[in-house]
PDB file of N, CA and C in Angstrom:
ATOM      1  N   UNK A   1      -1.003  15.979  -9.020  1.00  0.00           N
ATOM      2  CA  UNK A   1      -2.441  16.224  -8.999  1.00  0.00           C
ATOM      3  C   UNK A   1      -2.939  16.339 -10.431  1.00  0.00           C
ATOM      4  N   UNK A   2      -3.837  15.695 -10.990  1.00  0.00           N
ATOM      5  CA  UNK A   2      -4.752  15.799 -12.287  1.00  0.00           C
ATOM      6  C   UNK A   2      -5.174  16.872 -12.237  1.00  0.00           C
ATOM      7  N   UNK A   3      -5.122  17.686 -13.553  1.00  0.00           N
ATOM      8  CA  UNK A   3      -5.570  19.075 -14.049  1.00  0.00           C
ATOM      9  C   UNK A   3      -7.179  19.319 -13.614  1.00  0.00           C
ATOM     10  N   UNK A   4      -8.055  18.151 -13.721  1.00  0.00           N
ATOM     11  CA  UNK A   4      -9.497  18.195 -13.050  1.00  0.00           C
ATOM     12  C   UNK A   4      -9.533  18.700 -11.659  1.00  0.00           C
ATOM     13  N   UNK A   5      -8.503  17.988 -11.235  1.00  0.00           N
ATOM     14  CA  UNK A   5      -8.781  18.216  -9.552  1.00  0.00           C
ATOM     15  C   UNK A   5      -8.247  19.870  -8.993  1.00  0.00           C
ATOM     16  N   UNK A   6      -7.675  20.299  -9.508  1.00  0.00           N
ATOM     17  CA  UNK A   6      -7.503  21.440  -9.864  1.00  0.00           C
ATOM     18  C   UNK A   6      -8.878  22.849  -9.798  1.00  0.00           C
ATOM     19  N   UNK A   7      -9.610  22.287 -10.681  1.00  0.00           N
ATOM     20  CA  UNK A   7     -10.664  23.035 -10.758  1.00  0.00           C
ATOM     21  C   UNK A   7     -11.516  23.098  -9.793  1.00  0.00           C
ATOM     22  N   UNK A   8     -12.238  23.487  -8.920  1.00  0.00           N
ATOM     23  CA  UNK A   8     -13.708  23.211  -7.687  1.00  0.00           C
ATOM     24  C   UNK A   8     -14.776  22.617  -8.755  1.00  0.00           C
ATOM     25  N   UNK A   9     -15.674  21.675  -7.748  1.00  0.00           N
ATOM     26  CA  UNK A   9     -16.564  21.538  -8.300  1.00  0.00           C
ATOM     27  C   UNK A   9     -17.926  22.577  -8.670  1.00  0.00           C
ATOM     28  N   UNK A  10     -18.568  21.804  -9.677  1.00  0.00           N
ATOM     29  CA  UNK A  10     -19.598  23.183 -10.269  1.00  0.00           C
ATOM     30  C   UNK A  10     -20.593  22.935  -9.191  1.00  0.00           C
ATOM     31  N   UNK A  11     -21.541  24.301  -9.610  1.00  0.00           N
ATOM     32  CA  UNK A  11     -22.970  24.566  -8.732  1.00  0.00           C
ATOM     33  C   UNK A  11     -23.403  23.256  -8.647  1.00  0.00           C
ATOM     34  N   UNK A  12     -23.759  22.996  -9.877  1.00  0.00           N
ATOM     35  CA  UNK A  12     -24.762  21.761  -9.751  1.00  0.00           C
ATOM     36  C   UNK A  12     -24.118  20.276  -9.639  1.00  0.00           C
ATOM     37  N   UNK A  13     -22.728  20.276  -9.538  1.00  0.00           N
ATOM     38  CA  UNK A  13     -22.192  18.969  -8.617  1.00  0.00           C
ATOM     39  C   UNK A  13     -22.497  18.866  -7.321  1.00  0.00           C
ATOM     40  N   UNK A  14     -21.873  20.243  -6.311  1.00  0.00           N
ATOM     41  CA  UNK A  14     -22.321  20.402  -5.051  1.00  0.00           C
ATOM     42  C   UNK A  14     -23.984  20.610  -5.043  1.00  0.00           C
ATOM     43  N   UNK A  15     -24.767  20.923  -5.964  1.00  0.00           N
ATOM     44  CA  UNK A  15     -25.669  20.948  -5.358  1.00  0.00           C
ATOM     45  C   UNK A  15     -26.360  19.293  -5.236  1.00  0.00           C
ATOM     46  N   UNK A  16     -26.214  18.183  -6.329  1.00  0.00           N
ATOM     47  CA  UNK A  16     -26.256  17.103  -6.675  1.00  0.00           C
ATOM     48  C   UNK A  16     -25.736  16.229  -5.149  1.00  0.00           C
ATOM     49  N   UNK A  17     -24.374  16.700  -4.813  1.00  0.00           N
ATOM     50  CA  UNK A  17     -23.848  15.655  -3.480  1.00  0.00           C
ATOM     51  C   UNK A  17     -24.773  16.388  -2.627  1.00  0.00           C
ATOM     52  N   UNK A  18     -25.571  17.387  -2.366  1.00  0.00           N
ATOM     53  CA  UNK A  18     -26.231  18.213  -1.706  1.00  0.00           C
ATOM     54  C   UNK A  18     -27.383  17.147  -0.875  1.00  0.00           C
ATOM     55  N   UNK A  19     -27.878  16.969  -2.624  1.00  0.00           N
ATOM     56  CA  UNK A  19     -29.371  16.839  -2.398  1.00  0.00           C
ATOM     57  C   UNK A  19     -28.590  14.920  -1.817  1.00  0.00           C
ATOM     58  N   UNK A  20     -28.154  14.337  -2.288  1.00  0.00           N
ATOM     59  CA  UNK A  20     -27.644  13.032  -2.012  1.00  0.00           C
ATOM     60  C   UNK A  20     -27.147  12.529  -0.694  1.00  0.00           C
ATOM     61  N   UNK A  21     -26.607  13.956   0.008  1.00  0.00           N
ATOM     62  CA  UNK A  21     -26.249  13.302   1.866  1.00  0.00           C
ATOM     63  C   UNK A  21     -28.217  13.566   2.293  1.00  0.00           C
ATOM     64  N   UNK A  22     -28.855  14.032   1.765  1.00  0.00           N
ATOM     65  CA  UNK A  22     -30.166  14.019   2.718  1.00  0.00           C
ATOM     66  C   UNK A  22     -30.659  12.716   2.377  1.00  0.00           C
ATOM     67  N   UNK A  23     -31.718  12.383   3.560  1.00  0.00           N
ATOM     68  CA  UNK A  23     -33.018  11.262   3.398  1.00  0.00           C
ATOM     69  C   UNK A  23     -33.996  11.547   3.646  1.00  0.00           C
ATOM     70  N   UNK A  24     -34.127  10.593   1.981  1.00  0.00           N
ATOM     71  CA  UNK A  24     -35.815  10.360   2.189  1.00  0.00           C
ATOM     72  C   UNK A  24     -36.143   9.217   2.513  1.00  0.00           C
ATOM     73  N   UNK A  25     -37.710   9.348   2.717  1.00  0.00           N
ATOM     74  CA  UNK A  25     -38.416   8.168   2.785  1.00  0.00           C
ATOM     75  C   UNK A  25     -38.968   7.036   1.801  1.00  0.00           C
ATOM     76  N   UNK A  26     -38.396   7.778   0.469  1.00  0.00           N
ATOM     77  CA  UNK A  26     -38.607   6.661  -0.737  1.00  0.00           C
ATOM     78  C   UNK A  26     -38.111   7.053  -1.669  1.00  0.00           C
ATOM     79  N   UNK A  27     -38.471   6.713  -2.696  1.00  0.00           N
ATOM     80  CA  UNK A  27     -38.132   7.314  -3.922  1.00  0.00           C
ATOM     81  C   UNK A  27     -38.587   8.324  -4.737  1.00  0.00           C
ATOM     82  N   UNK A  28     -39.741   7.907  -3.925  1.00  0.00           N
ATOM     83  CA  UNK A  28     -40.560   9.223  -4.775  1.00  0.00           C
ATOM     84  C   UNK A  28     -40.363  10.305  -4.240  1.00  0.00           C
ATOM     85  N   UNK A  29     -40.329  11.007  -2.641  1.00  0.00           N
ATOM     86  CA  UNK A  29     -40.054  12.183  -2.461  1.00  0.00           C
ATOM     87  C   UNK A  29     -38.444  12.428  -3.200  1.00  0.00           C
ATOM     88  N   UNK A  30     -37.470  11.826  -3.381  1.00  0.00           N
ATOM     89  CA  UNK A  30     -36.233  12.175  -3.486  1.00  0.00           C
ATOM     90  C   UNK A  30     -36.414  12.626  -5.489  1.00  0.00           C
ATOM     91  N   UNK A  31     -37.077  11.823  -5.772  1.00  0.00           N
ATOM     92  CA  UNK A  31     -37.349  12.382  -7.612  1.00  0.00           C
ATOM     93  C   UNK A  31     -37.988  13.582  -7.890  1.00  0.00           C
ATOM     94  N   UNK A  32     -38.438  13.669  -6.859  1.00  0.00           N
ATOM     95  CA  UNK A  32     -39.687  15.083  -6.833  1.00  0.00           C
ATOM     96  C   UNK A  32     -38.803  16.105  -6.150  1.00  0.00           C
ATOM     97  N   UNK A  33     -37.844  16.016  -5.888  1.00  0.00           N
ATOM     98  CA  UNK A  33     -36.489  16.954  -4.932  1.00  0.00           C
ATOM     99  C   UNK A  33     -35.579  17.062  -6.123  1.00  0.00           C
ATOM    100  N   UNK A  34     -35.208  15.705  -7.028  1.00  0.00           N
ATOM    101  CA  UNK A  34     -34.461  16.248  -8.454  1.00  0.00           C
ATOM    102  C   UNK A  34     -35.090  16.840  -9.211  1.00  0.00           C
ATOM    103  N   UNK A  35     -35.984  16.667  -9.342  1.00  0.00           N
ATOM    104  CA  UNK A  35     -36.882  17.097 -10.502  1.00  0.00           C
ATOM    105  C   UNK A  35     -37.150  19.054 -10.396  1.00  0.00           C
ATOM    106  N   UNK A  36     -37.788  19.216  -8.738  1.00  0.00           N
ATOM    107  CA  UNK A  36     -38.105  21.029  -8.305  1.00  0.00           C
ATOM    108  C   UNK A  36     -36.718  21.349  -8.189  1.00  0.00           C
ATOM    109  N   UNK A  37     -35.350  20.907  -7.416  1.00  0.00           N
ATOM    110  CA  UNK A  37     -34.302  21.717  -7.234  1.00  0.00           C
ATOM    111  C   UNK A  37     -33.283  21.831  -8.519  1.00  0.00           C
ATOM    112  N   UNK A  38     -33.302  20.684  -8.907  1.00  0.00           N
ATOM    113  CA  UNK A  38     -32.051  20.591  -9.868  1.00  0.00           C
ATOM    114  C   UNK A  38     -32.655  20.828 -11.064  1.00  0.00           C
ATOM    115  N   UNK A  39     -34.434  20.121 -11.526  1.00  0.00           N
ATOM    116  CA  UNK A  39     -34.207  20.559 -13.048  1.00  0.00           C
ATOM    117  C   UNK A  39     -33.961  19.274 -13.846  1.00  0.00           C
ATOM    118  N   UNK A  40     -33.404  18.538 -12.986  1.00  0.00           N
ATOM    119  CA  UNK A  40     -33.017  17.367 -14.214  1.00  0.00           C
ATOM    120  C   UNK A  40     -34.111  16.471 -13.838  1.00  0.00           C
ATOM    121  N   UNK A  41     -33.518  15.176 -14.503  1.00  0.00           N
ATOM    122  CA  UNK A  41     -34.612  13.454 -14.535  1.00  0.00           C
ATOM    123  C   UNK A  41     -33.686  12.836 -13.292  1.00  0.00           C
ATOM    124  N   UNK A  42     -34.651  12.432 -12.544  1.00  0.00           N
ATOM    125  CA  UNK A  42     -33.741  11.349 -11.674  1.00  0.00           C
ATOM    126  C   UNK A  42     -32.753  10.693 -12.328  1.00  0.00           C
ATOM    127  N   UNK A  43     -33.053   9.894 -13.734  1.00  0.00           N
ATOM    128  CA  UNK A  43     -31.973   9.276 -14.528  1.00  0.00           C
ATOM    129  C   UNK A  43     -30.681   9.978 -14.658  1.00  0.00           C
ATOM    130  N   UNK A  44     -30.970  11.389 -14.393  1.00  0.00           N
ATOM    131  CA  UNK A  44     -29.732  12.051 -15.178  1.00  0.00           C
ATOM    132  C   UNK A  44     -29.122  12.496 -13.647  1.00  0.00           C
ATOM    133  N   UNK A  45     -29.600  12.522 -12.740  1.00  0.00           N
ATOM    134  CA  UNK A  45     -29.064  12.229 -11.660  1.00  0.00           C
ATOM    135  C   UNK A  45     -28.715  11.952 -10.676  1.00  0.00           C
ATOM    136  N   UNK A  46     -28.683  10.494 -11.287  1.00  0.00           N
ATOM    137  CA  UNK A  46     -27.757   8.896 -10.364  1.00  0.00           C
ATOM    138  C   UNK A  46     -26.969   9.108 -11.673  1.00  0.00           C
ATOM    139  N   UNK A  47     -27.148   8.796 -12.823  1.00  0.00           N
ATOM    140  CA  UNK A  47     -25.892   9.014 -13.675  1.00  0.00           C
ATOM    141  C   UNK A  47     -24.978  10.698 -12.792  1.00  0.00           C
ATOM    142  N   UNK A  48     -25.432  11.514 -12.595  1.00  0.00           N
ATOM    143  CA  UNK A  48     -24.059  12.557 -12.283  1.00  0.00           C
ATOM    144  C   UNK A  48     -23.444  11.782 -11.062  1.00  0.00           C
ATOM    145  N   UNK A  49     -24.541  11.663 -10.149  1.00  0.00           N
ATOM    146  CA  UNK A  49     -24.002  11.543  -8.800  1.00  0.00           C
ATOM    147  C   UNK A  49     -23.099   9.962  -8.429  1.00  0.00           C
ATOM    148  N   UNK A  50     -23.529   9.052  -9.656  1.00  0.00           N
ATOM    149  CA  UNK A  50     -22.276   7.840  -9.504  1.00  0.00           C
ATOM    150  C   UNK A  50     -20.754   8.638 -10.582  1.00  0.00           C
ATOM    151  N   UNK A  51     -20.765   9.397 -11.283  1.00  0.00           N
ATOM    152  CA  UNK A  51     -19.605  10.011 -11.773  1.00  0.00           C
ATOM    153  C   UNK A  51     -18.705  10.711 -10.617  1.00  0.00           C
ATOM    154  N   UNK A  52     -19.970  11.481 -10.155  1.00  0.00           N
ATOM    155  CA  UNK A  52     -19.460  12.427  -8.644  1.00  0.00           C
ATOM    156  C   UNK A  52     -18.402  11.044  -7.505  1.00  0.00           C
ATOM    157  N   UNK A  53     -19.309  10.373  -7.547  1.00  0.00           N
ATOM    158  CA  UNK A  53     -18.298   8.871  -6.600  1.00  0.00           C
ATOM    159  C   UNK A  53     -16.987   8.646  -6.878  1.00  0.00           C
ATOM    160  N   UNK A  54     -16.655   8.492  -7.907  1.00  0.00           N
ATOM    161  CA  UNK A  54     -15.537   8.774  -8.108  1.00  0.00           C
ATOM    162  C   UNK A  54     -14.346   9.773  -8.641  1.00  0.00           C
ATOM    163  N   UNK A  55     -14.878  10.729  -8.166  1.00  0.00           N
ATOM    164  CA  UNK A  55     -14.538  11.755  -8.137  1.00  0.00           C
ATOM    165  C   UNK A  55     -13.330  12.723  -7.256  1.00  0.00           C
ATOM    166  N   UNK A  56     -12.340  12.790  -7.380  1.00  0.00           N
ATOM    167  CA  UNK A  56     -11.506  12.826  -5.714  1.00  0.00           C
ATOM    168  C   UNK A  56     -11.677  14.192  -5.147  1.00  0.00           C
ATOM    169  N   UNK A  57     -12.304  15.079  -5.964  1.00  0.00           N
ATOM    170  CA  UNK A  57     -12.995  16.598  -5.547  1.00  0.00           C
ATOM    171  C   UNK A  57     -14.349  16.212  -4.560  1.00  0.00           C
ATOM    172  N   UNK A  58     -14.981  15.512  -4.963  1.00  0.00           N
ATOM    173  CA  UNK A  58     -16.095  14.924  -4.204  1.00  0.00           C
ATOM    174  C   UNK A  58     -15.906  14.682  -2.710  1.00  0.00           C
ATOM    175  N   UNK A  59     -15.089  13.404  -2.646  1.00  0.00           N
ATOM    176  CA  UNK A  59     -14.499  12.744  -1.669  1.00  0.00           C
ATOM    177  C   UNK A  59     -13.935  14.107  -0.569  1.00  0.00           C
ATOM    178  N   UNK A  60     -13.314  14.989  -1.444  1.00  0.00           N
ATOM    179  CA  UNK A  60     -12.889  15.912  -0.261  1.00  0.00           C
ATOM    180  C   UNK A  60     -13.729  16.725   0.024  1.00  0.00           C
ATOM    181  N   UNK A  61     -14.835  17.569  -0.772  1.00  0.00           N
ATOM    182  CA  UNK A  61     -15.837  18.019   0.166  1.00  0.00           C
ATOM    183  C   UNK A  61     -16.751  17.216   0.868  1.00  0.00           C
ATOM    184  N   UNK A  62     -17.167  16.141   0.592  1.00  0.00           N
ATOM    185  CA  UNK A  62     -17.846  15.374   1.728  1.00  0.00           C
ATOM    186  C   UNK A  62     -17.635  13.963   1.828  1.00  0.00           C
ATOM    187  N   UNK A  63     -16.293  13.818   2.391  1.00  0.00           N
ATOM    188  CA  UNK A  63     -15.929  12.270   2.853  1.00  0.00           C
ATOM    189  C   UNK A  63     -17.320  11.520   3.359  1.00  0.00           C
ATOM    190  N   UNK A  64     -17.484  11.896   3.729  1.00  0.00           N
ATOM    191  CA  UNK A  64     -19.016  10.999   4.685  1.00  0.00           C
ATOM    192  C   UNK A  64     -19.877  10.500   3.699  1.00  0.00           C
ATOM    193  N   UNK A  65     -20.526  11.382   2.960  1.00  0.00           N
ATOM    194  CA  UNK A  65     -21.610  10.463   1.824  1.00  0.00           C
ATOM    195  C   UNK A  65     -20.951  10.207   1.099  1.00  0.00           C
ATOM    196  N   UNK A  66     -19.971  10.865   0.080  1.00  0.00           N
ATOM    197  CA  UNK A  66     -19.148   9.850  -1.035  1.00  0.00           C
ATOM    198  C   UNK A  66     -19.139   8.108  -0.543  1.00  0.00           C
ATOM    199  N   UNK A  67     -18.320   8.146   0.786  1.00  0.00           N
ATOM    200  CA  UNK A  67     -17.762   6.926   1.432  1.00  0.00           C
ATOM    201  C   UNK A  67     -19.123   5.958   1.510  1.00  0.00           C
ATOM    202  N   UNK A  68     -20.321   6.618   2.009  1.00  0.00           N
ATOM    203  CA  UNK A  68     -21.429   6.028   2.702  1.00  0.00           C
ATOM    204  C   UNK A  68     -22.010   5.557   1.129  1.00  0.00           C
ATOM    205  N   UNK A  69     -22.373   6.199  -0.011  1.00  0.00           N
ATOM    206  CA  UNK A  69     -22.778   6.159  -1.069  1.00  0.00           C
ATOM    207  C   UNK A  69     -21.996   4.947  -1.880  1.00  0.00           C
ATOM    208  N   UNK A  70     -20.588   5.227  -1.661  1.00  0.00           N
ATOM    209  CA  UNK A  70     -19.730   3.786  -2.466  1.00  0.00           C
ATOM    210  C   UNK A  70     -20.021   2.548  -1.460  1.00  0.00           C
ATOM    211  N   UNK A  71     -19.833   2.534  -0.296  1.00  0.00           N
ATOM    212  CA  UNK A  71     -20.327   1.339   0.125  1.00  0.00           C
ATOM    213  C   UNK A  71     -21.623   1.128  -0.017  1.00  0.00           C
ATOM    214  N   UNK A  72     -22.306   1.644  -0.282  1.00  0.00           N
ATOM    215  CA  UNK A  72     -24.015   0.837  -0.784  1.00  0.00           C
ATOM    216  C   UNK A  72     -23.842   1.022  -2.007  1.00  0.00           C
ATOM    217  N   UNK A  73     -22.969   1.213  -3.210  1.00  0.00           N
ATOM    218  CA  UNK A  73     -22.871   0.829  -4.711  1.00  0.00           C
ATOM    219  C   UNK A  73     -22.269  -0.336  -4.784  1.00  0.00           C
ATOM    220  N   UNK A  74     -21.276  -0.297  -3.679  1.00  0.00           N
ATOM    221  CA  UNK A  74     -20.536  -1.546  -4.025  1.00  0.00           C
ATOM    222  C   UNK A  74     -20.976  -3.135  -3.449  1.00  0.00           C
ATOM    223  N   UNK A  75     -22.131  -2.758  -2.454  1.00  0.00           N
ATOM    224  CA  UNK A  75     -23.184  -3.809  -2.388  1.00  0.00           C
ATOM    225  C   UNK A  75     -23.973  -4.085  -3.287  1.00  0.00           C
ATOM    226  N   UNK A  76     -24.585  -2.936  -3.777  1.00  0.00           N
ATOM    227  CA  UNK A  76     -25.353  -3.260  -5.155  1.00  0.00           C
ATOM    228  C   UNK A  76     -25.041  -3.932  -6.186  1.00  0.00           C
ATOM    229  N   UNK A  77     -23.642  -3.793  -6.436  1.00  0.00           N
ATOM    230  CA  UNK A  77     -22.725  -4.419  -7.673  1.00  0.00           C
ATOM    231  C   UNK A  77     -22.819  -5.888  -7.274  1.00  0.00           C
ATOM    232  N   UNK A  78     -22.201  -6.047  -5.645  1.00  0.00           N
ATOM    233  CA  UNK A  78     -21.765  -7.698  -5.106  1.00  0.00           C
ATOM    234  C   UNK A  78     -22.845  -8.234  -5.283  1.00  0.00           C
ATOM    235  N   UNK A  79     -23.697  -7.960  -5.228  1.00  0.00           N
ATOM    236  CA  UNK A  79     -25.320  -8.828  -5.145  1.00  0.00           C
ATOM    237  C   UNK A  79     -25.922  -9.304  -6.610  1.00  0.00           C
ATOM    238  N   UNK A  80     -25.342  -8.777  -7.706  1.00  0.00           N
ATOM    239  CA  UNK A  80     -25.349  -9.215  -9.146  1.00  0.00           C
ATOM    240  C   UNK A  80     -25.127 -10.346  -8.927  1.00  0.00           C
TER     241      UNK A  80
END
């Protein structure tokens, strides 16, 4: 096991895969959900939450969106 995986993830990882298994209806409510809960820029997190993807701490607290989240990245990529 890698010394990372070791550690739990922080507040604001889980809170990041948090806000990421919910839906919205666009984009804009979901920026306006990073922006009041987390504090950050949307930019700053899709940058955490594609780090979080591969992540194997991730994967084990929530198999379901990690999994659901890499298969619609990895469409995004194929379609380049």
């Amino acid at each position: 096991m890698a010394p990372e995986a070791a550690e739990p993830l922080s507040a604001r990882d889980l809170a990041v895969l948090a806000l990421a298994a919910r839906t919205f209806t666009g984009s804009g409510p979901r920026e306006r959900a990073v922006r009041e809960e987390l504090g950050i820029s949307p930019t700053a997190y899709f940058q955490l939450l594609n780090a979080l993807l591969d992540d194997p701490r991730a994967l084990a607290h929530d198999p379901v969106t990690v999994n659901r989240l890499r298969a619609e990245r990895d469409v995004r990529r194929a379609q380049r």
